[in-house]
C-alpha atoms as a PDB file:
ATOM      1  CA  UNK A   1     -89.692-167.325  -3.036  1.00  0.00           C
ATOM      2  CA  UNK A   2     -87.554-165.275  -5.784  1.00  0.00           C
ATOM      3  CA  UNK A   3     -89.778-164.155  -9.045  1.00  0.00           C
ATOM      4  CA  UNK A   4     -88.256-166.549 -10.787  1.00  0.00           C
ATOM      5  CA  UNK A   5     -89.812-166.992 -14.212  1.00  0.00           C
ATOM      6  CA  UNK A   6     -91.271-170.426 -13.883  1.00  0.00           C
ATOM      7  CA  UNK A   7     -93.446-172.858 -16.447  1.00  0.00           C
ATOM      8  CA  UNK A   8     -94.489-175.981 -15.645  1.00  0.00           C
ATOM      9  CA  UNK A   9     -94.647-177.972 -19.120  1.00  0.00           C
ATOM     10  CA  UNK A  10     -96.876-181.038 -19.304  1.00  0.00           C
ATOM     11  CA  UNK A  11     -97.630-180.865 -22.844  1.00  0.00           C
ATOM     12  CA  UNK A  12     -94.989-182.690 -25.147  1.00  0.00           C
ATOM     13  CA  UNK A  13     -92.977-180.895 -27.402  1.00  0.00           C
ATOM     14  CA  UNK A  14     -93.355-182.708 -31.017  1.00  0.00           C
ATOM     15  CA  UNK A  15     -90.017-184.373 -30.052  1.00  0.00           C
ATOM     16  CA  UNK A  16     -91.685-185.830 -27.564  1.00  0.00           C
ATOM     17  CA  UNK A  17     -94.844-186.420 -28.705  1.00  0.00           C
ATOM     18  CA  UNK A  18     -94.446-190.339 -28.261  1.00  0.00           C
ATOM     19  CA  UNK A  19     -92.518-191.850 -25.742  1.00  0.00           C
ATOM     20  CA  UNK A  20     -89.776-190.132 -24.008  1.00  0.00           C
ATOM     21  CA  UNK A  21     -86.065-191.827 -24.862  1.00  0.00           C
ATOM     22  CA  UNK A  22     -84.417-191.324 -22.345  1.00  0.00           C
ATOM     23  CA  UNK A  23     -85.224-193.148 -19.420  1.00  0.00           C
ATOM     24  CA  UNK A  24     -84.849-191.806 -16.152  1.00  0.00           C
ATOM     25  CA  UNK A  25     -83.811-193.379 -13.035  1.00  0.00           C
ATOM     26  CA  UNK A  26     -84.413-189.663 -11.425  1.00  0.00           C
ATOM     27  CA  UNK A  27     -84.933-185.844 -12.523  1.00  0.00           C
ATOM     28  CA  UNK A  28     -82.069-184.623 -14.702  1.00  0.00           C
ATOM     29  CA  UNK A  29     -81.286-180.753 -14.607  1.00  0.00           C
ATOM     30  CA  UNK A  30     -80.328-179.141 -17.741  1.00  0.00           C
ATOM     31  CA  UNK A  31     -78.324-176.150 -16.517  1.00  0.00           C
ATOM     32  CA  UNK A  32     -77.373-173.166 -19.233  1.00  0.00           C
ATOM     33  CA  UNK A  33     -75.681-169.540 -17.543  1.00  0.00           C
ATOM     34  CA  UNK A  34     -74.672-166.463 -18.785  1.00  0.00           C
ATOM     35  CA  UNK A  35     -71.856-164.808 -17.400  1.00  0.00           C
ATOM     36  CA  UNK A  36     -69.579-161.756 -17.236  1.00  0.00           C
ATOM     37  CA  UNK A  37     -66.410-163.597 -18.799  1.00  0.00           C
ATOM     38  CA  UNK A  38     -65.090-167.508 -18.612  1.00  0.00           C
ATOM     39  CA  UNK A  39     -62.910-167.207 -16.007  1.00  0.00           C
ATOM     40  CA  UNK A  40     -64.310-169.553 -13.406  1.00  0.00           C
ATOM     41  CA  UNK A  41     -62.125-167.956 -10.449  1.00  0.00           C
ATOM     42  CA  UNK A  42     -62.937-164.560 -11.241  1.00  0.00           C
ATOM     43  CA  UNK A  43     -66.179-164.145 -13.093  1.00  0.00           C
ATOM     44  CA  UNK A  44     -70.017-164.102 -12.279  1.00  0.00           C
ATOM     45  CA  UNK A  45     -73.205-165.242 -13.094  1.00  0.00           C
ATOM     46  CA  UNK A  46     -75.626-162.524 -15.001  1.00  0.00           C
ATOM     47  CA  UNK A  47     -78.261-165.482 -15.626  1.00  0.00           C
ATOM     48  CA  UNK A  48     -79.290-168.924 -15.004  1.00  0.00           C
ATOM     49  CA  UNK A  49     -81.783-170.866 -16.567  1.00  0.00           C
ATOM     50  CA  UNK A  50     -82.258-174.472 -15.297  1.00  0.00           C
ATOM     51  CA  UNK A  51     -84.659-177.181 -17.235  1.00  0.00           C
ATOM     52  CA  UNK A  52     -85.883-179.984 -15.215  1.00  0.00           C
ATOM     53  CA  UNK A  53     -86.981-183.151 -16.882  1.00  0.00           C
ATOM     54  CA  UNK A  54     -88.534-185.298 -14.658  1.00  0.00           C
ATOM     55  CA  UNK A  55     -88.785-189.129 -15.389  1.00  0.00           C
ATOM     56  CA  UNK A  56     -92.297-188.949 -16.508  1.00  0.00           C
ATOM     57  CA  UNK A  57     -91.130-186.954 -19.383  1.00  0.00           C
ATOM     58  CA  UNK A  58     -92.818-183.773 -17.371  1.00  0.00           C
ATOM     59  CA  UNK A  59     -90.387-180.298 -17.698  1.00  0.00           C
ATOM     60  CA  UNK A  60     -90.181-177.842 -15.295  1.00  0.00           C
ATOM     61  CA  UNK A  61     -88.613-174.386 -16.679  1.00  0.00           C
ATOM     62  CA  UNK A  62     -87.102-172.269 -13.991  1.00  0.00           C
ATOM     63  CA  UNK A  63     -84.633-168.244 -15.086  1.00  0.00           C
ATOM     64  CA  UNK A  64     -83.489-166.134 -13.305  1.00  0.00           C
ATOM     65  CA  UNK A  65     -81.655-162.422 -14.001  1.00  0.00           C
ATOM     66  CA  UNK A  66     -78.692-162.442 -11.220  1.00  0.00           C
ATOM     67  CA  UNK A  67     -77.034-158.879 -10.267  1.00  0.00           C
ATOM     68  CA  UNK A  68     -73.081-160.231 -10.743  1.00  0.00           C
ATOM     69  CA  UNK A  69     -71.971-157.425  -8.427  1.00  0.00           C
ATOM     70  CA  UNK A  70     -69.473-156.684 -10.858  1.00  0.00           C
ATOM     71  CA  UNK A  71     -69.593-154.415 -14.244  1.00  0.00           C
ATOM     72  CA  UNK A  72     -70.693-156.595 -16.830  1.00  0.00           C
ATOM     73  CA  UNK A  73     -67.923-156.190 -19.850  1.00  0.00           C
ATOM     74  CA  UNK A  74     -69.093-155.072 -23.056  1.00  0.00           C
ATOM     75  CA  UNK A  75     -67.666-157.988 -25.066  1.00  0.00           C
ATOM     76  CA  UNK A  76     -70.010-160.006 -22.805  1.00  0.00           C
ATOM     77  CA  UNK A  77     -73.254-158.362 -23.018  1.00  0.00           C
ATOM     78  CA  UNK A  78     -72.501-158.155 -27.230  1.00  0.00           C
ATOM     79  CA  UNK A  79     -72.903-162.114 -26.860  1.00  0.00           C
ATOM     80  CA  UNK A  80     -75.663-162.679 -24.347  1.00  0.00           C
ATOM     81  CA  UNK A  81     -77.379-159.168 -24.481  1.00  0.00           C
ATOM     82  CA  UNK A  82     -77.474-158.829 -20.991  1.00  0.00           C
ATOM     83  CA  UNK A  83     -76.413-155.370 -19.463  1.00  0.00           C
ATOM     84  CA  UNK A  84     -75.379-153.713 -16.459  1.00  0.00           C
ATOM     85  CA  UNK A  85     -78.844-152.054 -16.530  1.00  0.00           C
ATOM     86  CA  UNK A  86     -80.974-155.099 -16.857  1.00  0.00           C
ATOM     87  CA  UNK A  87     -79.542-156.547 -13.472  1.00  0.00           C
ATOM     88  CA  UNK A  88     -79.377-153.768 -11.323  1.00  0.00           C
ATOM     89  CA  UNK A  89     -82.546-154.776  -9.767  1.00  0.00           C
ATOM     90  CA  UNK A  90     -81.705-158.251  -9.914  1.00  0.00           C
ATOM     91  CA  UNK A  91     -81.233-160.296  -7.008  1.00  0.00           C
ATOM     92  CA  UNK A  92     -77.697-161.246  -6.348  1.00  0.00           C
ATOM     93  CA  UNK A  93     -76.817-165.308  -6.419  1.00  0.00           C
ATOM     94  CA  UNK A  94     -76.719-165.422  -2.600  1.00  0.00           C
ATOM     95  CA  UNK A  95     -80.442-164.354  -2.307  1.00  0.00           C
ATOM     96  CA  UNK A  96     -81.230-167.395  -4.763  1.00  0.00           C
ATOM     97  CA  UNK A  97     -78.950-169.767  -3.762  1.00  0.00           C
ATOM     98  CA  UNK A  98     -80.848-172.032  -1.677  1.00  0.00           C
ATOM     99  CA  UNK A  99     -84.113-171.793  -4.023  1.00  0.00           C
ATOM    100  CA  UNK A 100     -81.151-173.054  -6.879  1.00  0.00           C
ATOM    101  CA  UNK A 101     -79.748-175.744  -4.838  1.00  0.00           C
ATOM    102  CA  UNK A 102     -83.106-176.899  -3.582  1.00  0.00           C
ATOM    103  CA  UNK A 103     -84.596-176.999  -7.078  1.00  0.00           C
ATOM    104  CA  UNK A 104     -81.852-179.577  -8.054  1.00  0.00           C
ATOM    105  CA  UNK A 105     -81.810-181.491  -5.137  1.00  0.00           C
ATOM    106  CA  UNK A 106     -81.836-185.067  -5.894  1.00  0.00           C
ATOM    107  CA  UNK A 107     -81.035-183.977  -9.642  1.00  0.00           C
ATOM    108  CA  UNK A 108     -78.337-185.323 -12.345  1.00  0.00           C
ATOM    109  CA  UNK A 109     -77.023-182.523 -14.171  1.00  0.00           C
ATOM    110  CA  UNK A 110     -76.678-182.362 -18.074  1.00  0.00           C
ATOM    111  CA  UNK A 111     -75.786-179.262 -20.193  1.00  0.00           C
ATOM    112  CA  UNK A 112     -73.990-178.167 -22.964  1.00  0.00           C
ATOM    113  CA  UNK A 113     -70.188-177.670 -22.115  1.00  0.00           C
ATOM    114  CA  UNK A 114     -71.294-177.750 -19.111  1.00  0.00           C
ATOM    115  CA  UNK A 115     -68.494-180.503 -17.556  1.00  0.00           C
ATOM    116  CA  UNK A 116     -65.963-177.695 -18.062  1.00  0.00           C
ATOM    117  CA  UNK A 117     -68.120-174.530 -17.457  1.00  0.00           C
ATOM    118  CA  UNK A 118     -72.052-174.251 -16.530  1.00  0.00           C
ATOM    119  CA  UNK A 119     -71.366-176.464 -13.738  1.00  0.00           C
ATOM    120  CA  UNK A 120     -67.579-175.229 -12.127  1.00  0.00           C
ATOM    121  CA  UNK A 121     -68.833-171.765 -12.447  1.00  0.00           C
ATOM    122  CA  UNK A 122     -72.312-172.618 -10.854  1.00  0.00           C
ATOM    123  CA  UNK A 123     -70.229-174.590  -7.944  1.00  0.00           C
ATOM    124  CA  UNK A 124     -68.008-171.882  -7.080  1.00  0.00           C
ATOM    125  CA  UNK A 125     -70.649-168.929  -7.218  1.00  0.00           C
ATOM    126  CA  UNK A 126     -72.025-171.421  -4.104  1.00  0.00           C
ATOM    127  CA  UNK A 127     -68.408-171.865  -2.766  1.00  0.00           C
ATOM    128  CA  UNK A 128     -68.218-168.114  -2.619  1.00  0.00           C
ATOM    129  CA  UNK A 129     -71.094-167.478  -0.239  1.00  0.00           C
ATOM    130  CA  UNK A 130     -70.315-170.587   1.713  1.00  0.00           C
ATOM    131  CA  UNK A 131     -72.550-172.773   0.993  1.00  0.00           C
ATOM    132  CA  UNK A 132     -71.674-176.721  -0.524  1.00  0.00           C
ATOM    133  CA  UNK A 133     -73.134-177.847  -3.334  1.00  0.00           C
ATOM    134  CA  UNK A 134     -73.524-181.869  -2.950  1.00  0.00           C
ATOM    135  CA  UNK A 135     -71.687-183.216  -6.370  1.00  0.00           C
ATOM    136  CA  UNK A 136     -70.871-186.608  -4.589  1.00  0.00           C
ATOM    137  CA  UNK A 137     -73.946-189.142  -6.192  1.00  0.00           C
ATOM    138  CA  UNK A 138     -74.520-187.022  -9.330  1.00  0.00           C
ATOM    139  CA  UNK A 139     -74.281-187.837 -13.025  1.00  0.00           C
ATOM    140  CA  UNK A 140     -72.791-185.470 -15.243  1.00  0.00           C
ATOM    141  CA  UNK A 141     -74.094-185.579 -18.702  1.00  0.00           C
ATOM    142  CA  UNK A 142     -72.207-183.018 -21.218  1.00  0.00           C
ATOM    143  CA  UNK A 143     -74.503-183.014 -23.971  1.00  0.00           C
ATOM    144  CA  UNK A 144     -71.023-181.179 -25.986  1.00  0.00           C
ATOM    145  CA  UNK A 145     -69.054-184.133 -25.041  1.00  0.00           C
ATOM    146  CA  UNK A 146     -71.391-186.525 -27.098  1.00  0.00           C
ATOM    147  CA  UNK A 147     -71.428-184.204 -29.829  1.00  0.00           C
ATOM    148  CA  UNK A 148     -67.920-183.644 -30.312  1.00  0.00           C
ATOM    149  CA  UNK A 149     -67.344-187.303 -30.252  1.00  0.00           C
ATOM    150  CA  UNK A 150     -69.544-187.833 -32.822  1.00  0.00           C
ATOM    151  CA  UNK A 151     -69.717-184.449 -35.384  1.00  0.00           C
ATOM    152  CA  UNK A 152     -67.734-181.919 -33.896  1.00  0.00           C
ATOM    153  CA  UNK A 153     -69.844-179.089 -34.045  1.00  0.00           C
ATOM    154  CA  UNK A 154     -71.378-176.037 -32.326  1.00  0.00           C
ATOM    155  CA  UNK A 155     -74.593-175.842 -29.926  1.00  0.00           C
ATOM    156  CA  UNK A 156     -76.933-173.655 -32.819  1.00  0.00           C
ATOM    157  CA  UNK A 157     -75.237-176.208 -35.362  1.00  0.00           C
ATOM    158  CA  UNK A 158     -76.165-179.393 -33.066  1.00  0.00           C
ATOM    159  CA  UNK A 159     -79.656-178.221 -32.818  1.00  0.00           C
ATOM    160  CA  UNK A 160     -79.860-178.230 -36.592  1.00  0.00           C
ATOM    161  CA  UNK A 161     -78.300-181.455 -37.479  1.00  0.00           C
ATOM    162  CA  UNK A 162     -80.269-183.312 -34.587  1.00  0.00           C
ATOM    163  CA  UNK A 163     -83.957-181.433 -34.608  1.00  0.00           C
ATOM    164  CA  UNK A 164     -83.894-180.300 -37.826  1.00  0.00           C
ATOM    165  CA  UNK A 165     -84.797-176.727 -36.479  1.00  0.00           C
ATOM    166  CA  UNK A 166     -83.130-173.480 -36.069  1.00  0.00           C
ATOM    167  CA  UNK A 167     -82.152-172.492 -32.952  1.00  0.00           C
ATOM    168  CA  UNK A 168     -83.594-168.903 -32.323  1.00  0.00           C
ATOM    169  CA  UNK A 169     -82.703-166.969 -29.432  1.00  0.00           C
ATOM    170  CA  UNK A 170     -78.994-168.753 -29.013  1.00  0.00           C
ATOM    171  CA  UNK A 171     -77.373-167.344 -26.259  1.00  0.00           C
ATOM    172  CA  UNK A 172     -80.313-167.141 -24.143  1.00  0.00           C
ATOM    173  CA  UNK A 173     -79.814-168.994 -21.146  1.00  0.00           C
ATOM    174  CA  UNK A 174     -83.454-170.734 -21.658  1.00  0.00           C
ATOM    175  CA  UNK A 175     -83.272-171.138 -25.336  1.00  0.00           C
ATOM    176  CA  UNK A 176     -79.819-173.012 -24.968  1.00  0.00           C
ATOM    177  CA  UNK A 177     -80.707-175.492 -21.739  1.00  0.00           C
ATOM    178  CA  UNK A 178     -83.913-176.291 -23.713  1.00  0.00           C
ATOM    179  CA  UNK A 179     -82.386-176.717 -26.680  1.00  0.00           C
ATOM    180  CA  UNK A 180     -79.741-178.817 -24.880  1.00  0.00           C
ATOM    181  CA  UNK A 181     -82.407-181.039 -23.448  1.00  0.00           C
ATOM    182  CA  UNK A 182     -83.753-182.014 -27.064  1.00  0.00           C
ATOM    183  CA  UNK A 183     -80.985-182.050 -28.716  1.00  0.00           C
ATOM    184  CA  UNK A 184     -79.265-185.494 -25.980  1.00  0.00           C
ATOM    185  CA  UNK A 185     -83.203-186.932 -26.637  1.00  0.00           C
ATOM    186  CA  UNK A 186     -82.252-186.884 -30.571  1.00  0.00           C
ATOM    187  CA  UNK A 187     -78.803-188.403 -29.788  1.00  0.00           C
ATOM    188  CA  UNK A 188     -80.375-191.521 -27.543  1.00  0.00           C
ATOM    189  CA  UNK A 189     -82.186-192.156 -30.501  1.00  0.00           C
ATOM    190  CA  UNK A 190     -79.497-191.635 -33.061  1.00  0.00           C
ATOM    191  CA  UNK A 191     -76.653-193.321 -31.219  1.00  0.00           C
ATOM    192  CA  UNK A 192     -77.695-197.020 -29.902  1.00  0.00           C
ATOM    193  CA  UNK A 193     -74.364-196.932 -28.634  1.00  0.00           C
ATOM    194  CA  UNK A 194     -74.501-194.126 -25.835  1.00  0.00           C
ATOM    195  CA  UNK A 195     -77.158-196.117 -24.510  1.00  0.00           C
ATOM    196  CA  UNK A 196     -80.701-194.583 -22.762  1.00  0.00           C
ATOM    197  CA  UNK A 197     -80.182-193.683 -19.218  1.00  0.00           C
ATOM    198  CA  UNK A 198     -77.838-191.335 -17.659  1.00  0.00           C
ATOM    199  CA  UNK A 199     -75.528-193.926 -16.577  1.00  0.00           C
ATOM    200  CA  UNK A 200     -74.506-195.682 -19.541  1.00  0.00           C
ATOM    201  CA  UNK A 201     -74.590-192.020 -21.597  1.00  0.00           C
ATOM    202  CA  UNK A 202     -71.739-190.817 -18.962  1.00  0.00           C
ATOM    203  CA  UNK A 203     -69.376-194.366 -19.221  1.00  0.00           C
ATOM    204  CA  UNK A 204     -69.557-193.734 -22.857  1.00  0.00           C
ATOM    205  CA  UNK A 205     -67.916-190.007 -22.710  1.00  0.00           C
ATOM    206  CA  UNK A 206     -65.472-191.164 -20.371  1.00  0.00           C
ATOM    207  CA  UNK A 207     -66.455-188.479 -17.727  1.00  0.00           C
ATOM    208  CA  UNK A 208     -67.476-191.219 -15.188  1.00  0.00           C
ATOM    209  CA  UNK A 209     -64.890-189.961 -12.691  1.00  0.00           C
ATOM    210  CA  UNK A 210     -64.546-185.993 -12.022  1.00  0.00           C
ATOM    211  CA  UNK A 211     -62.058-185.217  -9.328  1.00  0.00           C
ATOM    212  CA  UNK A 212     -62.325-181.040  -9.999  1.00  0.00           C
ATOM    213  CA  UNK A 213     -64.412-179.606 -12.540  1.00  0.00           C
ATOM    214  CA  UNK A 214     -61.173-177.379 -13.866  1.00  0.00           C
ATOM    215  CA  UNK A 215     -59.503-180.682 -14.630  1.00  0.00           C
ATOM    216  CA  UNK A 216     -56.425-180.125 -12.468  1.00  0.00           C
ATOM    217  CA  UNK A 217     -57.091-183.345 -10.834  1.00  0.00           C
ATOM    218  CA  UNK A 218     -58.047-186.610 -13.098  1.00  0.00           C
ATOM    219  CA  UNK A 219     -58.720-190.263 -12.001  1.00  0.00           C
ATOM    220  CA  UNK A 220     -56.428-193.017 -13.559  1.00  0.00           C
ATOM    221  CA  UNK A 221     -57.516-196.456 -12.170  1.00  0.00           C
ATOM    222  CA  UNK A 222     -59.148-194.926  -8.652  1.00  0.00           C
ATOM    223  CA  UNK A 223     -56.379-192.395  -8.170  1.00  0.00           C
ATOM    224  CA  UNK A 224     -56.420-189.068  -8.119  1.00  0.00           C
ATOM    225  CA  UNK A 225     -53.213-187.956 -10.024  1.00  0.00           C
ATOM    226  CA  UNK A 226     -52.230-184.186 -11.045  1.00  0.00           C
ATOM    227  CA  UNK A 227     -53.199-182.900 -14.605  1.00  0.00           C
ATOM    228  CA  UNK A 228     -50.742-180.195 -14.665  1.00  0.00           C
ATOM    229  CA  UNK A 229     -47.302-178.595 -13.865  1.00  0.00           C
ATOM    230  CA  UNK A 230     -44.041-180.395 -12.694  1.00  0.00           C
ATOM    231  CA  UNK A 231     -46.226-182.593 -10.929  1.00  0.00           C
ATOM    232  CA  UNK A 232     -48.309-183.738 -13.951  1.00  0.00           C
ATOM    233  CA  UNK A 233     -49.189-187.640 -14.145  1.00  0.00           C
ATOM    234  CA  UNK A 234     -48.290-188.006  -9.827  1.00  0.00           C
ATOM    235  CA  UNK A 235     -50.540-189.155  -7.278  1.00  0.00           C
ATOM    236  CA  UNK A 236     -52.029-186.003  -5.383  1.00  0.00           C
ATOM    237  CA  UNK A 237     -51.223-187.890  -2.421  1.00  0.00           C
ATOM    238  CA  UNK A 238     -47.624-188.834  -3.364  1.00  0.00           C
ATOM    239  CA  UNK A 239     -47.029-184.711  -3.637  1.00  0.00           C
ATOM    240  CA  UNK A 240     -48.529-184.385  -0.469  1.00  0.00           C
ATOM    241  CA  UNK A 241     -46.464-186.769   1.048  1.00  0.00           C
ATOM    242  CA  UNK A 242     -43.001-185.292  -0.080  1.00  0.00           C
ATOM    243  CA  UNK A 243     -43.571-181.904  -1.279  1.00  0.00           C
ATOM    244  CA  UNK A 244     -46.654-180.623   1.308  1.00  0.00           C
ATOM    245  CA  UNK A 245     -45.612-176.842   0.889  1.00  0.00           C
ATOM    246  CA  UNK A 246     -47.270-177.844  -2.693  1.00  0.00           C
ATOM    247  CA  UNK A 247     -50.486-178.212  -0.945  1.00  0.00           C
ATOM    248  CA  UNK A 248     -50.030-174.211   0.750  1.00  0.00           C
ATOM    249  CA  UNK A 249     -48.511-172.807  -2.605  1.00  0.00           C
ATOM    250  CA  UNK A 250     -51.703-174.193  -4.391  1.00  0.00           C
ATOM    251  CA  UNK A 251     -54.436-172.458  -1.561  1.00  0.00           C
ATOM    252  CA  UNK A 252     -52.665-169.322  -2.187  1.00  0.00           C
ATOM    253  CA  UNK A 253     -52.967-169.576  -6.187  1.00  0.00           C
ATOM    254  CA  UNK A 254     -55.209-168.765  -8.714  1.00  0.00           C
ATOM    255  CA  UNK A 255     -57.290-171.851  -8.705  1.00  0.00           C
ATOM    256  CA  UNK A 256     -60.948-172.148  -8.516  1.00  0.00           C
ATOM    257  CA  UNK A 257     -62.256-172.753  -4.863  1.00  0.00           C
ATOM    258  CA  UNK A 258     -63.414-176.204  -6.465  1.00  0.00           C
ATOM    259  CA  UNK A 259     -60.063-177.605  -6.932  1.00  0.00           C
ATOM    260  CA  UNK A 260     -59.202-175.879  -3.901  1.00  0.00           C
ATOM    261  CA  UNK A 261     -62.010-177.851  -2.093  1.00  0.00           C
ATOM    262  CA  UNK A 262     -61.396-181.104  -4.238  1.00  0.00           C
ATOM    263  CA  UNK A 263     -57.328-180.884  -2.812  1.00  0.00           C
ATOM    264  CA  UNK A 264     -58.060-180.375   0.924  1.00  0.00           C
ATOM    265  CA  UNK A 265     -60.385-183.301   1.173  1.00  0.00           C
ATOM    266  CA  UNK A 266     -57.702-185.532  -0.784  1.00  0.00           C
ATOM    267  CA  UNK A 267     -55.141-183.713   2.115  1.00  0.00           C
ATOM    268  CA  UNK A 268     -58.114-184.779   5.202  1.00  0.00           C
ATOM    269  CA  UNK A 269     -58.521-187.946   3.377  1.00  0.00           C
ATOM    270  CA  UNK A 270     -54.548-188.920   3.506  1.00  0.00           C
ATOM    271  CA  UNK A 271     -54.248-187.090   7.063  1.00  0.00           C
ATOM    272  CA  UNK A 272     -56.779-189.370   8.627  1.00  0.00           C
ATOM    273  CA  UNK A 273     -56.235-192.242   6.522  1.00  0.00           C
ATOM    274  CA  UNK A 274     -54.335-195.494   8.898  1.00  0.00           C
ATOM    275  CA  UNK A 275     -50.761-196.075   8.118  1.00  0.00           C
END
């Protein structure tokens, strides 16, 4: 097993010194990573920090330091603090891959922006060394999403308003999944609305139906339509159908290997599929 820093939590934080509010069909995962840059295609994963709630209210704490195998840019370390020096020794993401995916297994996933980054960038970094990361069965809960319906503000600023605490060490990959983690427990019991399980908190945000986590691909009553380019607001299938150089022209492009992998099933799907 990878040294993974690791704390088993059994006693309740005083948010959750009575009875937990959310209730849990199933673990939940609260995922928070640091990275060299936001570019899902292109950039890597410096540090992941993954908070496990369990449905007895029990939290399991798991980080890791990953070595990116790239330079880590300056502008990125000035945000997270993490340099080039501090991962050298690290492990890369292929050496804790499986101890990552096995640690989730059976998991929902929740985190903060996650929808649109956290989770893409963790699937590709699995894409990349060839290994599948099961999505199919999951909940998605984007703490952000909730936020940003209601108040429109940031994570540190969320934290405040909901906990009534500061949030110190923001930008640490711990600090921020943690944080995360209290801060949808404050909005279960704020909002009545969002309701208290995973289910009903994902219908309300309207991020029931995730084609590709880049959002090239939405849903739009069962059917996956494009999200961008000439094709926007056309079946995926349609294009296929009468355009299928589309399909080669997209492989060869600069799109994560998600959407790539999210488009040839869609392609299998309407190969296979009886006329």
């Amino acid at each position: 097993m990878m040294d993974w820093i690791c704390l088993l939590l059994r006693e309740r934080s005083p948010i959750h010194s009575s009875r937990m509010k959310l209730q849990l069909n199933r673990p939940i995962a609260f995922i928070d990573l640091e990275t060299t840059g936001i570019n899902i295609s292109v950039d890597r994963i410096v540090e992941i920090a993954i908070i496990k709630i369990m449905p007895d209210g029990t939290r399991i704490a798991k980080r890791k330091l990953i070595n990116p195998l790239m330079p880590i840019p300056v502008t990125s370390s000035d945000i997270h603090g993490i340099t080039d020096d501090m991962v050298k020794d690290a492990p890369s993401f292929k050496q804790v891959a499986n101890e990552v995916k096995q640690f989730m297994e059976g998991c929902d996933l929740g985190g903060y922006n996650s929808n649109r980054f956290d989770i893409p960038m963790l699937i590709e970094e699995f894409l990349r060394i060839g290994m599948d990361f099961q999505t199919e069965g999951r909940k998605f809960v984007d703490v952000q999403r909730i936020f940003h319906l209601m108040e429109q503000r940031t994570l540190s600023a969320a934290y405040k308003f909901y906990c009534q605490k500061n949030l110190d060490g923001a930008h640490s990959a711990e600090a921020d999944a943690s944080a995360t983690w209290e801060v949808l427990e404050a909005q279960v019991e704020r909002y009545p609305a969002i309701g208290d399980t995973v289910e009903s908190i994902v219908k309300f945000t309207g991020e029931e139906d995730i084609v590709d986590f880049a959002r090239r691909f939405v849903k739009e009553k069962g059917v996956e339509i494009f999200n961008f380019g000439k094709h926007k607001g056309k079946p995926v299938v349609q294009v296929l159908k009468e355009e299928p150089q589309y399909y080669d022209w997209m492989m060869k492009g600069d799109f994560a290997m998600n959407t790539k992998q999210k488009l040839t099933e869609i392609l299998n799907r309407t190969l296979v599929k009886k006329p």
